[in-house]
N, C-alpha and C. Protein backbone atom coordinates (compact mmCIF):
# COMPACT_ATOMS: atom_id res chain seq x y z
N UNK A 1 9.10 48.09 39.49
CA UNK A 1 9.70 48.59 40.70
C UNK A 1 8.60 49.20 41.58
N UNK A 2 8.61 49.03 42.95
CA UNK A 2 7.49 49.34 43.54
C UNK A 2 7.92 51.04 44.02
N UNK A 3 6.82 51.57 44.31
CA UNK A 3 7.48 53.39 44.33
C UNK A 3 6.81 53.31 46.48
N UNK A 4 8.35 52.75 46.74
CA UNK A 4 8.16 53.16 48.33
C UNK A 4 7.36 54.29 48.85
N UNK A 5 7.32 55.37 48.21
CA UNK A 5 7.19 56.19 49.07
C UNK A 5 5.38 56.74 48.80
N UNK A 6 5.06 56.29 48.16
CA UNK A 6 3.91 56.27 48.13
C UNK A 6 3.50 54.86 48.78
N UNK A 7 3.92 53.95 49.20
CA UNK A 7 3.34 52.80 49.63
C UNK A 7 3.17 53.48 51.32
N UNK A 8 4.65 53.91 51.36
CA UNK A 8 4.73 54.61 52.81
C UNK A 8 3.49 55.11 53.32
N UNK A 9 3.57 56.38 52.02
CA UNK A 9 2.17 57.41 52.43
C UNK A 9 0.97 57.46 52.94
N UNK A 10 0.96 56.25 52.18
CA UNK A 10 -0.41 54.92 51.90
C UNK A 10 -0.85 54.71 53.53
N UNK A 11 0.39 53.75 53.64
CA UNK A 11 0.13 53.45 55.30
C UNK A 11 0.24 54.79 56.30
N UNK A 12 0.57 55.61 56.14
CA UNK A 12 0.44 56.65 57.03
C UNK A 12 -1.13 56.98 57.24
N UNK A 13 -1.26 57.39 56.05
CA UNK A 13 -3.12 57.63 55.63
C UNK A 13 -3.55 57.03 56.32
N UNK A 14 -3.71 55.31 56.00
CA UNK A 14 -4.44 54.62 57.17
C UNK A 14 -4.36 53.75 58.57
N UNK A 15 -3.33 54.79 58.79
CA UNK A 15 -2.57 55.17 60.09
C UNK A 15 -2.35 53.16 60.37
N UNK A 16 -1.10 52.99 59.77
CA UNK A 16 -0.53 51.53 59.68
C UNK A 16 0.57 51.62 59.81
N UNK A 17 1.42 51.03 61.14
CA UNK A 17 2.74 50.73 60.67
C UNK A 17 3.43 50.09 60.48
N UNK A 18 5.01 49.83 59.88
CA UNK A 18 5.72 48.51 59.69
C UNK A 18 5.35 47.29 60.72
N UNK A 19 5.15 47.51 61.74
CA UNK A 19 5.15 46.48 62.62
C UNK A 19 3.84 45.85 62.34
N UNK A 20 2.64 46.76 62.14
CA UNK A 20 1.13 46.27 61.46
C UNK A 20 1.16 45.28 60.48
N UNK A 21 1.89 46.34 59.77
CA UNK A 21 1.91 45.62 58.10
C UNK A 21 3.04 44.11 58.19
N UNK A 22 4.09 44.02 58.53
CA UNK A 22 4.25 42.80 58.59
C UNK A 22 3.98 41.78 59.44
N UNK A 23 3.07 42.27 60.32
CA UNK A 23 1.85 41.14 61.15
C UNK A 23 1.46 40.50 59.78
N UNK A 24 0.37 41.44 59.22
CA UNK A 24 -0.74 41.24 57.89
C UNK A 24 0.32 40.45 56.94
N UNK A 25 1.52 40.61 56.29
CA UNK A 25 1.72 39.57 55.41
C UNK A 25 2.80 38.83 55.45
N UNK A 26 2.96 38.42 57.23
CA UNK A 26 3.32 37.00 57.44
C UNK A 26 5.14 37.43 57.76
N UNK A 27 5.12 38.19 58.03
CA UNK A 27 6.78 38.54 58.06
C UNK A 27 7.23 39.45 59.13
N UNK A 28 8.83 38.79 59.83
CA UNK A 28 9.07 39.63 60.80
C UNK A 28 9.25 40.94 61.16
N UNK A 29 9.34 41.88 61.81
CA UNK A 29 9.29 43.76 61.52
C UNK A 29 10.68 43.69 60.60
N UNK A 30 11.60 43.42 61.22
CA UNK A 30 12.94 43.37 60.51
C UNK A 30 12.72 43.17 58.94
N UNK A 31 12.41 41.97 58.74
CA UNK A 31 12.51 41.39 57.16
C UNK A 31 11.36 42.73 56.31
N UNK A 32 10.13 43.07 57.20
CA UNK A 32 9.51 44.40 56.50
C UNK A 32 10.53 45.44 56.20
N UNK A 33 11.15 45.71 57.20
CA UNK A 33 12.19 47.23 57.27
C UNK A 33 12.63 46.73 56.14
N UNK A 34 13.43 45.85 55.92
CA UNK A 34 14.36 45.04 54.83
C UNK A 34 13.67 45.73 53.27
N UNK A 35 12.41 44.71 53.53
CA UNK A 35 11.87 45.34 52.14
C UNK A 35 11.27 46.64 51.74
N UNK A 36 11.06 47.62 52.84
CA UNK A 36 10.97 48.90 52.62
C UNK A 36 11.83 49.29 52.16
N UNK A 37 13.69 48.95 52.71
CA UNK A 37 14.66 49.97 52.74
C UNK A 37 15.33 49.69 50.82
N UNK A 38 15.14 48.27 50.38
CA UNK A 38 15.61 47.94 49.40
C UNK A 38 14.67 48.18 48.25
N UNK A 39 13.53 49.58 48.50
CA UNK A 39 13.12 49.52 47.24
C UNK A 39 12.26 48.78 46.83
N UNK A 40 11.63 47.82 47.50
CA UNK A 40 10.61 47.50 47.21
C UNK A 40 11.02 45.68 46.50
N UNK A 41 11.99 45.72 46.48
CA UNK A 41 13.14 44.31 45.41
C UNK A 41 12.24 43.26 45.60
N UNK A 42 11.79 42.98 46.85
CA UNK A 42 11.75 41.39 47.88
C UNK A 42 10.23 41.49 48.27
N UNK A 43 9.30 42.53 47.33
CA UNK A 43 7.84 42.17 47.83
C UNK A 43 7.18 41.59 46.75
N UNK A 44 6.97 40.52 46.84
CA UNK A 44 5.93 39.29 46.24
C UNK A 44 5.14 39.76 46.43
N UNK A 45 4.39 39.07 45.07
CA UNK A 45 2.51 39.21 44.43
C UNK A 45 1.80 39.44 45.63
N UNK A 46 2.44 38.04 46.06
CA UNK A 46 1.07 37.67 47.48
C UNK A 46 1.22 38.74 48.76
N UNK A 47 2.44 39.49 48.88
CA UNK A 47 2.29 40.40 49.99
C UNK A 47 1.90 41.49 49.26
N UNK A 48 2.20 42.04 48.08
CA UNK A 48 1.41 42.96 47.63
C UNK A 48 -0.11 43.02 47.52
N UNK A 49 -0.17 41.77 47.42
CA UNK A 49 -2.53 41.57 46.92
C UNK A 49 -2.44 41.92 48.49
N UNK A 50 -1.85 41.75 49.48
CA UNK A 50 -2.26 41.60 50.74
C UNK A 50 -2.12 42.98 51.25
N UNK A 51 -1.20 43.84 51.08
CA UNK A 51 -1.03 45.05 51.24
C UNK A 51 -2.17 45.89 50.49
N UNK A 52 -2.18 45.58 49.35
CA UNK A 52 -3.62 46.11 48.96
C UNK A 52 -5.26 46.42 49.48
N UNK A 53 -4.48 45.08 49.91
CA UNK A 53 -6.61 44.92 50.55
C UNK A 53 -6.25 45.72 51.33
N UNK A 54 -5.21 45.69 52.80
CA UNK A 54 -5.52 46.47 53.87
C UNK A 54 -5.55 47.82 53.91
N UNK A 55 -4.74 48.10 52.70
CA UNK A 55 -4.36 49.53 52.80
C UNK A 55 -6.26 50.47 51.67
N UNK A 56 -6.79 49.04 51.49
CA UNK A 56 -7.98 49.46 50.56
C UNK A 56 -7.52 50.38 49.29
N UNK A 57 -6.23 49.95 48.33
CA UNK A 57 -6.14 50.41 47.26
C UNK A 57 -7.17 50.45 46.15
N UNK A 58 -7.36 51.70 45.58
CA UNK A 58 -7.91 51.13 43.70
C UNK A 58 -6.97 51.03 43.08
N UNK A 59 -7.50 50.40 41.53
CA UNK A 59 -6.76 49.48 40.66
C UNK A 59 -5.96 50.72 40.81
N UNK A 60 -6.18 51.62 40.18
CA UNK A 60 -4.72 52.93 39.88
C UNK A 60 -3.87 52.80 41.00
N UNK A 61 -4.30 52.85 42.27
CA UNK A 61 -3.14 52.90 43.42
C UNK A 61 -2.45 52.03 43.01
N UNK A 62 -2.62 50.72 43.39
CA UNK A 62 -2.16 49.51 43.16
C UNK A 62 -0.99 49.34 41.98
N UNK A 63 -1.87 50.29 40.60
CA UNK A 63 -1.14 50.05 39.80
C UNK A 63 0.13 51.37 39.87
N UNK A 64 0.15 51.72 40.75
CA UNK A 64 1.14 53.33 40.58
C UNK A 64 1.97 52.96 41.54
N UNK A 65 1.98 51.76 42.50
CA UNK A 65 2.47 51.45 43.36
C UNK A 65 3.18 50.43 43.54
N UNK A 66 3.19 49.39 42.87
CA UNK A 66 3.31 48.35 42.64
C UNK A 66 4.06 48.05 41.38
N UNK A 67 3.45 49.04 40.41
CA UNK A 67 4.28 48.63 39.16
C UNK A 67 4.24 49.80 38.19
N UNK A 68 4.98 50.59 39.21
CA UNK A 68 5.48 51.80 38.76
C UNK A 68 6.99 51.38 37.69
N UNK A 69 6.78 51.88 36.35
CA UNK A 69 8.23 52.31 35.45
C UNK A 69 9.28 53.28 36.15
N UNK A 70 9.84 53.61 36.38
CA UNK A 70 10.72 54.81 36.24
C UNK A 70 11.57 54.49 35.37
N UNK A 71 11.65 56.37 34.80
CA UNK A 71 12.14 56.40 33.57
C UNK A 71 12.88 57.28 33.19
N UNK A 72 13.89 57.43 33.12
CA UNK A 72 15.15 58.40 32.96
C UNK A 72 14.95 59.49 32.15
């Protein structure tokens, strides 16, 4: 499960927004909002490697972000 709100943060930091970010991986602002609002459900490998680079994650980000457990 991807942990939105650190992806959010992410792009705040390097002052990016939805409309940026789904320039960068090929998708309309709408369909971004989409996959922000649902949690992260509907973001593929390939927009994640792509979100990565721009946002200049390390492996830990990436991995805290992307493929975060939560755990009851």
């Amino acid at each position: 499960m991807v942990n939105i709100k650190k992806l959010r943060g992410k792009m705040v930091e390097c002052g990016i927004n939805m409309e940026q970010m789904a320039k960068e991986i090929g998708v309309d602002k709408s369909t971004m909002y989409r996959k922000m609002n649902q949690e992260g459900d509907n973001i593929s490998i390939k927009e994640a490697s792509i979100m990565a680079k721009k946002l200049d994650l390390s492996y830990a980000e990436v991995n805290s972000i992307f493929f975060s457990l939560e755990v009851a």
